[in-house]
N, C-alpha and C. Protein backbone atom coordinates (compact mmCIF):
# COMPACT_ATOMS: atom_id res chain seq x y z
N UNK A 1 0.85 -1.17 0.00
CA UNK A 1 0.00 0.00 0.00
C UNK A 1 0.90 1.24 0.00
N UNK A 2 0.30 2.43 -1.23
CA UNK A 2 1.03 3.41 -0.75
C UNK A 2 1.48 3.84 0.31
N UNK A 3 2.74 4.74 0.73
CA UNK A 3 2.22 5.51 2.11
C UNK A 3 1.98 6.98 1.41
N UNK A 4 1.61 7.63 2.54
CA UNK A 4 1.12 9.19 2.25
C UNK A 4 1.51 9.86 3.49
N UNK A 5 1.96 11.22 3.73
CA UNK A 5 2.62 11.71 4.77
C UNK A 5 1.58 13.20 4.37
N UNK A 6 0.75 13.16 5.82
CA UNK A 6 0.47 14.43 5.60
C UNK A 6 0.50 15.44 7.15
N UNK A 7 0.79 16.56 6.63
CA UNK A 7 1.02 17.30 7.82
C UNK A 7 -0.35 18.18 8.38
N UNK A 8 -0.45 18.53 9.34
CA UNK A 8 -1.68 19.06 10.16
C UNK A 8 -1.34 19.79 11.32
N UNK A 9 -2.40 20.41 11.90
CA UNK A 9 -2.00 21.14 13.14
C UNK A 9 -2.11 20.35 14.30
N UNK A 10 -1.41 20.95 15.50
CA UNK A 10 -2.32 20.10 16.54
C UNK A 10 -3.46 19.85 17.15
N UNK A 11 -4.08 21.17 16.88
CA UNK A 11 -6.05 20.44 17.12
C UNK A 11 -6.21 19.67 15.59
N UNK A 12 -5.93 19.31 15.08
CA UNK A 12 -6.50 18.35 13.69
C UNK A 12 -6.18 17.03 14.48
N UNK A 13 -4.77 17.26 14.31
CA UNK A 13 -4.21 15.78 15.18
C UNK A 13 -5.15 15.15 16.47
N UNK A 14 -5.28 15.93 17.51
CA UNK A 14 -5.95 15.90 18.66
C UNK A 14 -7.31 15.55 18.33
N UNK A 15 -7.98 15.98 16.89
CA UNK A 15 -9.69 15.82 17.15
C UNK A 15 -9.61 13.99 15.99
N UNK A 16 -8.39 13.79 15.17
CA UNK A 16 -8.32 12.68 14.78
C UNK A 16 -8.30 11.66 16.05
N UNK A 17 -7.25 12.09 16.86
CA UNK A 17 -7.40 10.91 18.14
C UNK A 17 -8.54 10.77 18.81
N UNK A 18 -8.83 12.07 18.74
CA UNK A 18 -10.87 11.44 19.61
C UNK A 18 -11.30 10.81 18.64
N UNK A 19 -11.67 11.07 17.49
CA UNK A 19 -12.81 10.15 16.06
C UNK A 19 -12.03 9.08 16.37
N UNK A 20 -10.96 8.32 16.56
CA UNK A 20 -10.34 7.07 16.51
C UNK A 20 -10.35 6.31 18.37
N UNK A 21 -10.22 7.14 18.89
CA UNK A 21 -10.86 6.57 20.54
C UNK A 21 -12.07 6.62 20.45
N UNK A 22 -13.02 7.22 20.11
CA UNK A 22 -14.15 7.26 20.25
C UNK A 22 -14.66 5.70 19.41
N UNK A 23 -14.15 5.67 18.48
CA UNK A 23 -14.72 4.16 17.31
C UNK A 23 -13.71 3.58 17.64
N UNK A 24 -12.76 2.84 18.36
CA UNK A 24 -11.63 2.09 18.92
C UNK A 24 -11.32 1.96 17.80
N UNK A 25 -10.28 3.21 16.57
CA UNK A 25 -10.02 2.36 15.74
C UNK A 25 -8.45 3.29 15.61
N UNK A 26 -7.52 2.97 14.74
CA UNK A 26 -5.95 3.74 14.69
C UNK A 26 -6.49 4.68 13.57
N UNK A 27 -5.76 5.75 14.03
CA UNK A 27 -6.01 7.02 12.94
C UNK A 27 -5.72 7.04 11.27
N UNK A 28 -5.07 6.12 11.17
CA UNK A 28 -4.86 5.80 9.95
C UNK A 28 -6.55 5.29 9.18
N UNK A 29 -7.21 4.60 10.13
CA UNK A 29 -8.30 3.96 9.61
C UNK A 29 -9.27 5.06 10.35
N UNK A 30 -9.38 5.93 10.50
CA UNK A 30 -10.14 7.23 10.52
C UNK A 30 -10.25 7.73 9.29
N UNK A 31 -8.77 7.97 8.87
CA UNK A 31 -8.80 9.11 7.47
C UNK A 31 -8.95 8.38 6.61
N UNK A 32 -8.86 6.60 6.31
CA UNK A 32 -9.21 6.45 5.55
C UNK A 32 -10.61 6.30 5.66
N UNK A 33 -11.43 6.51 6.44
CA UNK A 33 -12.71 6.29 6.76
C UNK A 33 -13.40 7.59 6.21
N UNK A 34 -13.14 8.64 6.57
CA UNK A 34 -13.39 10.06 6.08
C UNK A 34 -13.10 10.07 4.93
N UNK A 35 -12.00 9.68 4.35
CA UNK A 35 -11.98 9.81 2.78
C UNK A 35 -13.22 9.22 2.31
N UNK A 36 -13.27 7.91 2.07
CA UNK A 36 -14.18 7.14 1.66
C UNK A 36 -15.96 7.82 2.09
N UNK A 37 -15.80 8.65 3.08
CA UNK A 37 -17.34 9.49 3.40
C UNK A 37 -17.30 10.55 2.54
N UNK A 38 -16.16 11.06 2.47
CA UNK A 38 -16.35 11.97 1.66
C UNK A 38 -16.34 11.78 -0.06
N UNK A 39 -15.38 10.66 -0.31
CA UNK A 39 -15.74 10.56 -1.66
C UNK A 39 -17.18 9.89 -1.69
N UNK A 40 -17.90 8.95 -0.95
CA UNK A 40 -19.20 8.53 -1.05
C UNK A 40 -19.78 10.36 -1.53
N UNK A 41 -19.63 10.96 -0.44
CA UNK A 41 -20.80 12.00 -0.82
C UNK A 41 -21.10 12.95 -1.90
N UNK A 42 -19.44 13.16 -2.52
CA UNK A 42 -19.47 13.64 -3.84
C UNK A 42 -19.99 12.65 -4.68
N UNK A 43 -20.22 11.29 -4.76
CA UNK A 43 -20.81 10.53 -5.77
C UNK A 43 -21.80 10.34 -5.79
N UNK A 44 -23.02 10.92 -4.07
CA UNK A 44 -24.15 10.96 -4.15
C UNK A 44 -24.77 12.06 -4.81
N UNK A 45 -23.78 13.10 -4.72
CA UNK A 45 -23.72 14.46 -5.46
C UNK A 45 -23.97 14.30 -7.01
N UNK A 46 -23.41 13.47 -7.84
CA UNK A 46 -23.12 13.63 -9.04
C UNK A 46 -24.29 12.77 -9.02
N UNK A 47 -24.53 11.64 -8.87
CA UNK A 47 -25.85 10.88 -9.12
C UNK A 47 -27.09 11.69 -9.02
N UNK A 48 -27.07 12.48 -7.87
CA UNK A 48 -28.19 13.13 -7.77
C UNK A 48 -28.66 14.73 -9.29
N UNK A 49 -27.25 14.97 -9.13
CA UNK A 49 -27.38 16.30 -10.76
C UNK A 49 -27.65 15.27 -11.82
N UNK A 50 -26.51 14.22 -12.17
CA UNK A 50 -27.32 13.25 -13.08
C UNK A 50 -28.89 13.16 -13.70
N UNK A 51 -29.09 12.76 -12.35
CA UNK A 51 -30.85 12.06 -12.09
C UNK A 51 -31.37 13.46 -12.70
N UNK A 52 -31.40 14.30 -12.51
CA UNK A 52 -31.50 15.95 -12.08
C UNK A 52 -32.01 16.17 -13.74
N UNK A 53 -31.02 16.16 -14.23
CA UNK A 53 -30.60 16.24 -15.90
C UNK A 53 -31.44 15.33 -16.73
N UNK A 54 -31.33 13.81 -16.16
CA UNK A 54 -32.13 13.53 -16.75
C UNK A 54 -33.69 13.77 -16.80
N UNK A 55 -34.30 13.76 -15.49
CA UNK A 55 -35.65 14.11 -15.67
C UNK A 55 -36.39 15.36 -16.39
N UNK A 56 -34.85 16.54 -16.48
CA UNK A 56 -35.56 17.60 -17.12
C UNK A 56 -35.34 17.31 -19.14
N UNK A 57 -35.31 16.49 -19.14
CA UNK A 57 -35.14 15.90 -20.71
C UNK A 57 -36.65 15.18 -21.13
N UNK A 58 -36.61 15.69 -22.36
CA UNK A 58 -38.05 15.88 -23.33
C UNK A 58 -38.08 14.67 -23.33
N UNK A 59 -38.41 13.51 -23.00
CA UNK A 59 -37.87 12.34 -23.73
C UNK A 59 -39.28 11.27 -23.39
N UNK A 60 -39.76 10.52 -24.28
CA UNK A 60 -41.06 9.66 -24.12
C UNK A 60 -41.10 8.43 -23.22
N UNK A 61 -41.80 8.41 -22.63
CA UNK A 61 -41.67 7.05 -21.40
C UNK A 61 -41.68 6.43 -22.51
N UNK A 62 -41.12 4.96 -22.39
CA UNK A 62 -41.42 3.46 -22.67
C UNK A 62 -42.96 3.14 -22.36
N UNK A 63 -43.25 2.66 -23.41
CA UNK A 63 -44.45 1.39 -23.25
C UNK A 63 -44.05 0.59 -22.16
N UNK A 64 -45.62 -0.29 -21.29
CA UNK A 64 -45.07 -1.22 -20.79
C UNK A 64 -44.06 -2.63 -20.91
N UNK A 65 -43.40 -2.87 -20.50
CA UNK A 65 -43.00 -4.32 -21.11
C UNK A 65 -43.19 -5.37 -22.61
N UNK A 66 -44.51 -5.30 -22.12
CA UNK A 66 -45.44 -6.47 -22.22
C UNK A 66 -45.86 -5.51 -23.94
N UNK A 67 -46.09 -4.20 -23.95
CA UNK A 67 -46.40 -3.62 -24.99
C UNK A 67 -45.32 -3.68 -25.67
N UNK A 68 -44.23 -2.96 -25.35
CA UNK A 68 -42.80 -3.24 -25.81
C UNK A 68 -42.42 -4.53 -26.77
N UNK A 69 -42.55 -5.82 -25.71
CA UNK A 69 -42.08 -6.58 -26.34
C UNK A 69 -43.12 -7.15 -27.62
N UNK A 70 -44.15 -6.89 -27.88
CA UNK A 70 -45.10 -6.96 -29.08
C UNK A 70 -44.59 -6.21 -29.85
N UNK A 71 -44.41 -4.94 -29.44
CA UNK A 71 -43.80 -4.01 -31.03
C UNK A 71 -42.58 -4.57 -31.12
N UNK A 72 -41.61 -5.09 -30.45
CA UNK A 72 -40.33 -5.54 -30.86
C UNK A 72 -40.43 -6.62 -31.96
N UNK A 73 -41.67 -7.93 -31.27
CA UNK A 73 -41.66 -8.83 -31.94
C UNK A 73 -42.21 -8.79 -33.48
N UNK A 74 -43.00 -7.59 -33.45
CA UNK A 74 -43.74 -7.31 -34.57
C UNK A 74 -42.41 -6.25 -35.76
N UNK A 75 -41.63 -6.28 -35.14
CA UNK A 75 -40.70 -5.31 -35.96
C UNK A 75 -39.70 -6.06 -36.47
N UNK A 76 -39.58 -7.07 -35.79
CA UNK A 76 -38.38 -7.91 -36.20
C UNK A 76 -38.75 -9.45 -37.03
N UNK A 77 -40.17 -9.32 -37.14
CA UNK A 77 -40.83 -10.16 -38.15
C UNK A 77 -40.27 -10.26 -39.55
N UNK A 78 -40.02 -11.42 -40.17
CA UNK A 78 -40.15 -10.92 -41.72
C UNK A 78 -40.60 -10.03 -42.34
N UNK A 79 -40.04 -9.61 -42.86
CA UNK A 79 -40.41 -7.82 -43.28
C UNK A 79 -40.62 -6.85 -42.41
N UNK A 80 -40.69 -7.14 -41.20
CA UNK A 80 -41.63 -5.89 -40.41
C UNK A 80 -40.03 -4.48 -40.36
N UNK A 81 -39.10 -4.47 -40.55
CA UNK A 81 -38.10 -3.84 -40.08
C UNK A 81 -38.18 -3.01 -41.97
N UNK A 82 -38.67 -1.72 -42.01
CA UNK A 82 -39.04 -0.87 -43.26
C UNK A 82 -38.83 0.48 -43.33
């Protein structure tokens, strides 16, 4: 595993050792814990503008299934594809 060396103050340091006493865990597995929250939340971020984008798009629902798969079957008939 990489290492990574990063520098901080001493209340950073000090409030990492509480988040890691507090969850009995070594500070190393704090920050990587916070990373991983924080990249989670930017990706709930982007999913959510995504979603966002898509719903404001002109675009025609689908038929049900069941309708769907009739026009498929009917299109892909001998001849039906014109």
């Amino acid at each position: 595993m990489p290492r990574l060396d990063v520098r901080m103050d001493t209340e950073r340091r000090r409030r990492l050792e509480e988040i890691g006493a507090a969850r009995g865990t070594p500070i190393s597995e704090v920050v990587r814990a916070l990373i991983d929250d924080a990249y989670e939340g930017i990706m709930q971020e982007r999913r959510r503008r995504a979603a966002a984008r898509l719903i404001g798009l002109d675009v025609e629902a689908p038929p049900d299934p069941d309708t769907l798969s009739r026009e498929l079957e009917a299109a892909h008939e001998s001849g039906g594809l014109r």
